[in-house]
Protein backbone atom coordinates (compact mmCIF):
# COMPACT_ATOMS: atom_id res chain seq x y z
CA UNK A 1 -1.78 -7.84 -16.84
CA UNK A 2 -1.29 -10.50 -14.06
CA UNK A 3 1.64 -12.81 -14.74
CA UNK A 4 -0.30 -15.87 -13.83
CA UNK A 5 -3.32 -15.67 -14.86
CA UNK A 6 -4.04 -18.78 -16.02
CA UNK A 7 -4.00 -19.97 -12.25
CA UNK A 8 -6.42 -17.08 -11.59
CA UNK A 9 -8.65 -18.55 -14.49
CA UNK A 10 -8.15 -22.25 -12.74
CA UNK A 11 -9.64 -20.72 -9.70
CA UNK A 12 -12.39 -19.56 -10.67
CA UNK A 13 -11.30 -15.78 -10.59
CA UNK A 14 -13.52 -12.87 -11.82
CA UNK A 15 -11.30 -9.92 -13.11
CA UNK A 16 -11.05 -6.50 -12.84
CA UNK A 17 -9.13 -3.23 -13.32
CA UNK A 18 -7.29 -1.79 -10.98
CA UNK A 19 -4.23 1.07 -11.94
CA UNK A 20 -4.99 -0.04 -15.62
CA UNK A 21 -3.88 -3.73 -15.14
CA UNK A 22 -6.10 -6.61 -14.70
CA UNK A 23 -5.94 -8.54 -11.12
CA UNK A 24 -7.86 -11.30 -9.89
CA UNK A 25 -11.10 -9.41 -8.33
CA UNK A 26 -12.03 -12.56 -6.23
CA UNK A 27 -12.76 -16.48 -6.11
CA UNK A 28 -16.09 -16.11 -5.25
CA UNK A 29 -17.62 -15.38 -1.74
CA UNK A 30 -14.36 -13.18 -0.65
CA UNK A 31 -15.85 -13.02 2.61
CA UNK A 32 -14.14 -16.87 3.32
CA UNK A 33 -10.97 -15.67 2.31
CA UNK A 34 -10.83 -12.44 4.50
CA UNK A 35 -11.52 -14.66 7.09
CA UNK A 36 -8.77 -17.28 6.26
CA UNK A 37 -6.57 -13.96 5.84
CA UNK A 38 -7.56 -12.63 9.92
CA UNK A 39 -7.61 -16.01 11.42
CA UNK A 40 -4.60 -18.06 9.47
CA UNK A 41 -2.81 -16.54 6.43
CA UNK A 42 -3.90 -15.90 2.81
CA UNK A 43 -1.86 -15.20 -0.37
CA UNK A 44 -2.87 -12.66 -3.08
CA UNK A 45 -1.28 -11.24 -6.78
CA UNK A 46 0.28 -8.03 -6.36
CA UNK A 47 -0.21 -4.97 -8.79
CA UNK A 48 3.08 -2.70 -9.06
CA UNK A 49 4.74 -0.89 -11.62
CA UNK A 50 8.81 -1.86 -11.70
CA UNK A 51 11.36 0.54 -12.53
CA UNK A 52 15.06 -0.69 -12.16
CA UNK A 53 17.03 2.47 -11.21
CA UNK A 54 20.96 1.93 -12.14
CA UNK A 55 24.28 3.59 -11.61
CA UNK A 56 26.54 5.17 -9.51
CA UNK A 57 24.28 8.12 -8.35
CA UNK A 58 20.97 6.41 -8.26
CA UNK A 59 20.89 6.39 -4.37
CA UNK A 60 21.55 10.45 -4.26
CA UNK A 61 19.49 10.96 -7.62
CA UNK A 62 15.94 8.89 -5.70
CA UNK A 63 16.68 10.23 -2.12
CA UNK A 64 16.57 13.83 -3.86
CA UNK A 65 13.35 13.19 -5.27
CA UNK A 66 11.17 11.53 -2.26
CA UNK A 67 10.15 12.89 0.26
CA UNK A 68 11.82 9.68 2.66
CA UNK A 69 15.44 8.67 3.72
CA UNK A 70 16.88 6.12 0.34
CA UNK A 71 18.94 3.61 2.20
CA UNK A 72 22.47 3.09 1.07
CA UNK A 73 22.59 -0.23 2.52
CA UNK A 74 21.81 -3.59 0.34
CA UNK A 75 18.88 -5.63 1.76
CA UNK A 76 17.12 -2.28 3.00
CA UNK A 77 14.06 -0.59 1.71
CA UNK A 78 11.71 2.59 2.60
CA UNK A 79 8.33 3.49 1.96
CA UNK A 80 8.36 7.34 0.08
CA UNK A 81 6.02 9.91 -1.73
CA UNK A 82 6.97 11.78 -4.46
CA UNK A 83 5.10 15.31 -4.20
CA UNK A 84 4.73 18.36 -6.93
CA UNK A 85 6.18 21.59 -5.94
CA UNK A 86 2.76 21.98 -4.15
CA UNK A 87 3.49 19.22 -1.98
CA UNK A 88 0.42 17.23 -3.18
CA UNK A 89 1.50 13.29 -3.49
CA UNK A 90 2.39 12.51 -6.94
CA UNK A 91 2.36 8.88 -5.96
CA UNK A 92 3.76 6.58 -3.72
CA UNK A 93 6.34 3.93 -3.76
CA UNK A 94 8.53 1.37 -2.34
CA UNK A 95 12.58 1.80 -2.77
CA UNK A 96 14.77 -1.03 -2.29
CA UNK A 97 18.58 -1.21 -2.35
CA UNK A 98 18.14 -4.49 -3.90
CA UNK A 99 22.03 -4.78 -4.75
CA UNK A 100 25.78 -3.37 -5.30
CA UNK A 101 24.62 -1.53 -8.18
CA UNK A 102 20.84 -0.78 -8.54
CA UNK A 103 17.75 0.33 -6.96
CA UNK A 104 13.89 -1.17 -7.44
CA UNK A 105 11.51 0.97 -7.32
CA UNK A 106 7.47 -0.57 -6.47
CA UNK A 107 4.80 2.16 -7.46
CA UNK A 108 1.32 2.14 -8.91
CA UNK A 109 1.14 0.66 -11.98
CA UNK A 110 -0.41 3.92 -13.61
CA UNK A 111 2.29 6.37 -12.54
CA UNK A 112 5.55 4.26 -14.01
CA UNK A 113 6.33 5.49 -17.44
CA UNK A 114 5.78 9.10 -16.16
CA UNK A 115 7.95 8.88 -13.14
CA UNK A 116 10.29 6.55 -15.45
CA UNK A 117 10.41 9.79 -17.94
CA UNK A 118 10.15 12.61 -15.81
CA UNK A 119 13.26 11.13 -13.49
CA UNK A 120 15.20 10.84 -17.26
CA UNK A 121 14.56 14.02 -17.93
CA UNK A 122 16.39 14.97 -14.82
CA UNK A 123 19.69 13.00 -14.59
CA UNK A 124 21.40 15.36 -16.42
CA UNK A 125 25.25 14.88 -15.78
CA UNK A 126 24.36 12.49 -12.76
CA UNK A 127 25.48 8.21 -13.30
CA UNK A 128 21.94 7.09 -13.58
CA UNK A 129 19.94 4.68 -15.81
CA UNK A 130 15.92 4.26 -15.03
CA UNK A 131 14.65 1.40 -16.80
CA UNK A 132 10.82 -0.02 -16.36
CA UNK A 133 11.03 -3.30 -15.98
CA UNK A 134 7.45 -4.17 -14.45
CA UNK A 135 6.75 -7.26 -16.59
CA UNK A 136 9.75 -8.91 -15.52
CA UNK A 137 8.80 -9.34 -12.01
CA UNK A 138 6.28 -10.88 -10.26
CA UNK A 139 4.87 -10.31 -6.54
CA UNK A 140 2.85 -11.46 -4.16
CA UNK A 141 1.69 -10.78 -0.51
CA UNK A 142 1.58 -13.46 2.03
CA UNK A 143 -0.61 -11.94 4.90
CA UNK A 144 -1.88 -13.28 8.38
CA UNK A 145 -1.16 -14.02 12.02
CA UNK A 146 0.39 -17.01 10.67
CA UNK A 147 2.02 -15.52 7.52
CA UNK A 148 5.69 -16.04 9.36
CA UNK A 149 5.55 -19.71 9.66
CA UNK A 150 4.29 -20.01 5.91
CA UNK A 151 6.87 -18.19 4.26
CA UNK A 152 9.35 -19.94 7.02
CA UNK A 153 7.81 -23.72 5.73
CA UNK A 154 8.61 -23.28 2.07
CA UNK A 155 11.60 -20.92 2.55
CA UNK A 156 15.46 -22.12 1.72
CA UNK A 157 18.74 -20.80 1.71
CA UNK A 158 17.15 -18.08 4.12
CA UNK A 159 15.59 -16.70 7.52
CA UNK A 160 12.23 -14.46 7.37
CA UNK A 161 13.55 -11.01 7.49
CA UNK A 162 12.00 -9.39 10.99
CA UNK A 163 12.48 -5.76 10.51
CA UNK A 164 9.95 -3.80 8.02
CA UNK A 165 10.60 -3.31 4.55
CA UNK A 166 14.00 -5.59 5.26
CA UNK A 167 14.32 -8.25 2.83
CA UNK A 168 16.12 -11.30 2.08
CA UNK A 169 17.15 -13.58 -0.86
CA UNK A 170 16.21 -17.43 -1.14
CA UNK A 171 14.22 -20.34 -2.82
CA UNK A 172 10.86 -21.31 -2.87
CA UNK A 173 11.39 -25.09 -4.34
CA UNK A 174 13.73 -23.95 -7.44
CA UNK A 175 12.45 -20.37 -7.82
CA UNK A 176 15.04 -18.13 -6.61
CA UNK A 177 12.78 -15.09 -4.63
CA UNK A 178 13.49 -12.27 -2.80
CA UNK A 179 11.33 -11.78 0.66
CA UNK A 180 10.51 -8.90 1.91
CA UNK A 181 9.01 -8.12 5.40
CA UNK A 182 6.16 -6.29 5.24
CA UNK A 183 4.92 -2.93 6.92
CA UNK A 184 1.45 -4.07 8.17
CA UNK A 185 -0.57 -3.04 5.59
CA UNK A 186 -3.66 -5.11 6.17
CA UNK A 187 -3.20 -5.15 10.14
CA UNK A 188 -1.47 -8.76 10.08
CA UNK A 189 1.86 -9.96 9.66
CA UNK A 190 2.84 -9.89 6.11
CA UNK A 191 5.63 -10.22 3.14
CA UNK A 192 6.33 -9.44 -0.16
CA UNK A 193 7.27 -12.40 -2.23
CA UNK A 194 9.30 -11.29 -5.55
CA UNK A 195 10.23 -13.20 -8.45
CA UNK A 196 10.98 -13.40 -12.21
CA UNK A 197 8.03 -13.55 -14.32
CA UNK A 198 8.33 -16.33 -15.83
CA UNK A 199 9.04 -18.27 -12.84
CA UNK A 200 5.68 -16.83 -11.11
CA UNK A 201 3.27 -19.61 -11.42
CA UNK A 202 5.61 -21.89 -9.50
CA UNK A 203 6.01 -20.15 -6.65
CA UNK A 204 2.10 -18.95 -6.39
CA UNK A 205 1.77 -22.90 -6.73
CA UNK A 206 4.43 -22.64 -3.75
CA UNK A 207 2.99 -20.48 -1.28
CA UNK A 208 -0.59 -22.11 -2.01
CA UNK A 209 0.08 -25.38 -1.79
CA UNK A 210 3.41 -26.39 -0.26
CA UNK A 211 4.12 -26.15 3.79
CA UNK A 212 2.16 -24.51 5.87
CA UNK A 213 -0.93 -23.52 2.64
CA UNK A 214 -1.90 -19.66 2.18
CA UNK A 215 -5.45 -19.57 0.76
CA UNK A 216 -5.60 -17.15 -2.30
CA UNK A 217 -7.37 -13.87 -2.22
CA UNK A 218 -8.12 -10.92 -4.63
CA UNK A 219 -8.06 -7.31 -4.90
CA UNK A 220 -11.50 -6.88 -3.05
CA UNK A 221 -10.55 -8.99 0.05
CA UNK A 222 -7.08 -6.70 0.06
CA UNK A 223 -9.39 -4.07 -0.20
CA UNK A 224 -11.07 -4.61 2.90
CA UNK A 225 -8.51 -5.81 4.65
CA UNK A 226 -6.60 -2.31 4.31
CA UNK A 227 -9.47 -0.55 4.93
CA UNK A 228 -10.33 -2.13 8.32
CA UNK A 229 -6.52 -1.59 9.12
CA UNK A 230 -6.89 1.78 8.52
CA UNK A 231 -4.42 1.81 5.61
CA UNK A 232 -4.40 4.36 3.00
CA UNK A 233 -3.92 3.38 -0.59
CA UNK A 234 -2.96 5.57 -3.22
CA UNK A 235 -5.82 5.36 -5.92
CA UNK A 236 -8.44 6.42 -3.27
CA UNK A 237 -7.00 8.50 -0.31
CA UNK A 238 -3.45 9.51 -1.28
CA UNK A 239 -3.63 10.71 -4.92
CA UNK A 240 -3.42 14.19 -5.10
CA UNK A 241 -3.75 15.24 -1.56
CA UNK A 242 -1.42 16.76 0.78
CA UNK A 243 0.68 13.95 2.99
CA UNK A 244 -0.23 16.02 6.16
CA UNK A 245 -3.55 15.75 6.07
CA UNK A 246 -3.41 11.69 5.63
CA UNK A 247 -1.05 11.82 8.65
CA UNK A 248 1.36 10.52 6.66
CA UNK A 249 4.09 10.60 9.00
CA UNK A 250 5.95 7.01 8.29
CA UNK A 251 6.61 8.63 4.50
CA UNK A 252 8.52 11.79 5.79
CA UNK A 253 11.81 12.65 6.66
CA UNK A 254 11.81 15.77 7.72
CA UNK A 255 15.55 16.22 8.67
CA UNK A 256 16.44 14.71 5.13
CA UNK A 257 18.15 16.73 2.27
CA UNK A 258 15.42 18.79 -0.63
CA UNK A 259 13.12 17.16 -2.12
CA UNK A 260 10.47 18.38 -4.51
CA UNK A 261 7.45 19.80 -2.38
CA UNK A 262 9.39 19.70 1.39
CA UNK A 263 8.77 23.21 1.64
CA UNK A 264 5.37 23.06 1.75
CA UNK A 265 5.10 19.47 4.19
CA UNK A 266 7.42 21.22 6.62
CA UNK A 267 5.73 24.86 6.53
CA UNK A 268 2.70 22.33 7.19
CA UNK A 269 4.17 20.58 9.80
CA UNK A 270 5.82 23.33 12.12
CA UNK A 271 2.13 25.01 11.72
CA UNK A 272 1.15 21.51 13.45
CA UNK A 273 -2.45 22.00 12.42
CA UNK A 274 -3.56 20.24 8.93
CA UNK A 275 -6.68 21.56 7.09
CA UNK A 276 -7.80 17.78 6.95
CA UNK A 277 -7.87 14.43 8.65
CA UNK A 278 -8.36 11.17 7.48
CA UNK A 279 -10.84 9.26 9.65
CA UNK A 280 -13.08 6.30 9.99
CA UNK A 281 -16.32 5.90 9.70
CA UNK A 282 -19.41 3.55 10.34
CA UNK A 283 -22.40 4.58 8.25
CA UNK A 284 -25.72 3.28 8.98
CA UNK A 285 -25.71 1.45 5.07
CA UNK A 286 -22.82 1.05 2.43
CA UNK A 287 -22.17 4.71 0.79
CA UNK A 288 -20.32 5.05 -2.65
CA UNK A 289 -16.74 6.58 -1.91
CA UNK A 290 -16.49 10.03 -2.69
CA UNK A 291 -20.04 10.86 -0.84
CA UNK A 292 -20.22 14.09 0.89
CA UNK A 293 -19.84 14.57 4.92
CA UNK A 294 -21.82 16.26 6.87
CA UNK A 295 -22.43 17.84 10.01
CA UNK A 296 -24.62 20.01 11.36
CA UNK A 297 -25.73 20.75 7.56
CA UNK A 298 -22.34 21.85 7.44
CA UNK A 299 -20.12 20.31 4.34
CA UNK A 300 -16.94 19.09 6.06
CA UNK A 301 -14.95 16.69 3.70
CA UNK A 302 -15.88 13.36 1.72
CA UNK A 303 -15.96 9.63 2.22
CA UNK A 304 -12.60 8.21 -0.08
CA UNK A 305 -13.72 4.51 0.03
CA UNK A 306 -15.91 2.54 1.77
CA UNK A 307 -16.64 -1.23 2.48
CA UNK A 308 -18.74 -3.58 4.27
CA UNK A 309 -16.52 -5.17 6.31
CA UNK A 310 -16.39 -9.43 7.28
CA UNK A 311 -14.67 -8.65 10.36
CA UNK A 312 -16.97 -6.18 11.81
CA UNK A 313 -20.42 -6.68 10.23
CA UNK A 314 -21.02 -3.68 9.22
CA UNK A 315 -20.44 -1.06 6.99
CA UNK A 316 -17.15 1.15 7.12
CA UNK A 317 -15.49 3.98 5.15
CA UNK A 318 -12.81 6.13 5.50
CA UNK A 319 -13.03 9.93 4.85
CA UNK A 320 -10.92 13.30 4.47
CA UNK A 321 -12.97 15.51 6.53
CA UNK A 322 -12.16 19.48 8.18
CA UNK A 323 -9.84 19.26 11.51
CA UNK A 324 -12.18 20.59 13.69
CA UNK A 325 -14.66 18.05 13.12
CA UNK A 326 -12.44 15.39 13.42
CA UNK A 327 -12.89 15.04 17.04
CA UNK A 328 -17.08 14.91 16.49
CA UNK A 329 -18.64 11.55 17.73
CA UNK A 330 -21.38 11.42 14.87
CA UNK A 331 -21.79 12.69 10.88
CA UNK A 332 -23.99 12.15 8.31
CA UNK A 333 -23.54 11.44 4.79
CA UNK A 334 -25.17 12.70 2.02
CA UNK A 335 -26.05 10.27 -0.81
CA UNK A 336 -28.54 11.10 -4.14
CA UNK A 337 -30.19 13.71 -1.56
CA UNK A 338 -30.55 11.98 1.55
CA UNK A 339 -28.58 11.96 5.01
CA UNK A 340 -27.53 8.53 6.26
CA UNK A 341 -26.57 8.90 9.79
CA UNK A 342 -22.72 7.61 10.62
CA UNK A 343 -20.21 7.75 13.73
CA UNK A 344 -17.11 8.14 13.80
CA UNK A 345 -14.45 5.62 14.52
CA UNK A 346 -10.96 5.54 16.15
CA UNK A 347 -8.73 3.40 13.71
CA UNK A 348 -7.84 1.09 13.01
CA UNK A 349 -11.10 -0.58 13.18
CA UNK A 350 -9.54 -4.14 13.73
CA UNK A 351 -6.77 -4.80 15.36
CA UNK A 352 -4.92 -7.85 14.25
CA UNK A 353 -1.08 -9.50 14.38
CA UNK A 354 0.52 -6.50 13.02
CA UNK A 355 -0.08 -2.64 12.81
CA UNK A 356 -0.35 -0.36 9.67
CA UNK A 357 2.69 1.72 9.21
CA UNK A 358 0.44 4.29 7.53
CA UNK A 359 -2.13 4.47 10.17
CA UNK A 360 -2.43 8.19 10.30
CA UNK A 361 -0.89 10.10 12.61
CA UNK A 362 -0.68 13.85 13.37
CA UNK A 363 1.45 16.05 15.41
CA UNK A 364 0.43 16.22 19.05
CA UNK A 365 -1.47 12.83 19.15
């Protein structure tokens, strides 16, 4: 459930469901605020499952289990998968050292309680408390080329943190907040506002309205936004697949101690040649995600999501698709029977104030 809903409802918000929670779909015409979002800044409702991890071996316990370095430093976070012995992403997650004694942890809202319980399960004689704590927090993104000098106009008691996934603790009028820098996500600058719960609809009313004013946007504007960065999210590229075929370099450590599935990423990785790629695409019409690809009558992977984008006027989609046709200029796809030609596209498609930290990348490129 959003924690301030009753601003969404004030807004004019349609709902929907997204990881099992409901978010703030859009305002109407979300076309005006991915605009806002490329050109000036926008501010949006976040959806992430919480858990608190505690005691004096949670930093050894997490960095065991992802497949990224845990920091050991306060004010320092990492974006991580967590992968079943097959390597295949479980989910994905943020990890911050958020202070002297306890890590957050951001994931999808419909993986917590089993992480939550499979990671109790596991402590065994380790010093280390998991606790989900997702309805105590809330968070929200503050994204565009001029996200820096909004967060800097209503911002006290702190400088914007300039280093990715860095954060920072201060007030937003009298809501104490943490800020964190974020890693590009939706191709512009961006941060992660977090706060209590019940302290949320002040410093929404904060961002929106006070200094330099973010216009709010919804899950389908972040939607496209990601897409046309070339972003992956978890729901509809990551879930389930392996992290070398989404080039998911920026979530791997390599050199770092076991983790649950490493074997397989780095048998992957010295091979250097992934079954799949994630690419982009620009099909002739708007596809459902999960359409077949084609070429040459050939089946070579499926379309994961796809979107008609404000920024480029026109439709776009990203797909899985066999590495040899990776490198082909044109597709098809096949929808209820018929082919609908579709070429395909370096990403990101748009380039903005920032750069996606998961852009895919892949050995030799």
């Amino acid at each position: 459930m959003t924690v301030i809903e009753g601003i969404h409802e004030d807004h004019g918000a349609t709902f929907a469901e997204r990881g099992g929670r409901r978010v703030a779909a859009d305002y109407g015409r979300p076309e005006r605020t991915h605009g806002a979002v490329r050109r000036v800044v926008g501010v949006t409702e976040h959806v992430f499952g919480v858990l608190v991890v505690e005691g004096e071996d949670r930093v050894e316990f997490v960095d065991n289990a992802v497949s990224n370095r845990v920091p050991d430093a306060d004010g320092e976070g990492v974006y991580a998968l967590l992968l079943d012995p097959s390597g295949h992403v479980r989910t994905d997650m943020y990890v911050f050292n958020a202070a002297a004694d306890r890590l957050l942890v951001f994931l999808p809202p419909s993986r917590t309680e089993a992480v939550a319980e499979d990671w109790a399960g596991k402590t065994f004689i380790q010093d280390v408390e998991i606790t989900v704590a997702t309805d105590e927090f809330g968070v929200f993104g503050v994204y565009g080329p001029q996200a820096t000098e909004t967060v800097a106009s209503v911002l006290t008691n702190a400088s914007t943190p300039d280093r990715p996934l860095s954060f920072v603790r201060g007030t937003l009028g009298e809501v104490g907040v943490t800020v964190v820098r974020d890693d590009g996500l939706t191709g512009e600058e961006g941060y992660l506002v977090v706060c209590a719960a019940d302290e949320a609809d002040e410093a929404f009313d904060t961002l929106e309205n006070r200094g330099q004013a973010a216009a709010p946007f919804g899950a389908r504007t972040w939607e496209t936004l990601t897409l046309e960065a070339g972003t992956p999210l978890f729901e509809t590229e990551l879930d389930g697949n392996l992290p070398n075929d989404l080039g998911a370099r920026a979530a791997l450590d390599f050199e770092k101690g076991c983790y649950v599935g490493q074997e397989v990423v780095s048998r992957v990785e010295n091979r250097g040649h992934p079954n799949r790629k994630l690419v982009g695409l620009a099909p002739d019409a708007l596809p459902e995600g999960g359409a077949a690809v084609f070429a040459d009558d050939a089946a070579i992977g499926e379309m994961t999501r796809a979107v008609e984008s404000p920024s480029c006027g026109q439709s776009l989609a990203l797909a899985l698709v066999e590495t040899d046709a990776a490198d082909r200029e044109r597709v098809a796809v096949r929808v209820d029977g018929g082919e609908m030609p579709a070429t395909v596209e370096t990403l990101p498609f748009v380039e903005g104030s920032d750069r996606s930290a998961r852009l895919p990348t892949y050995p030799g490129e």
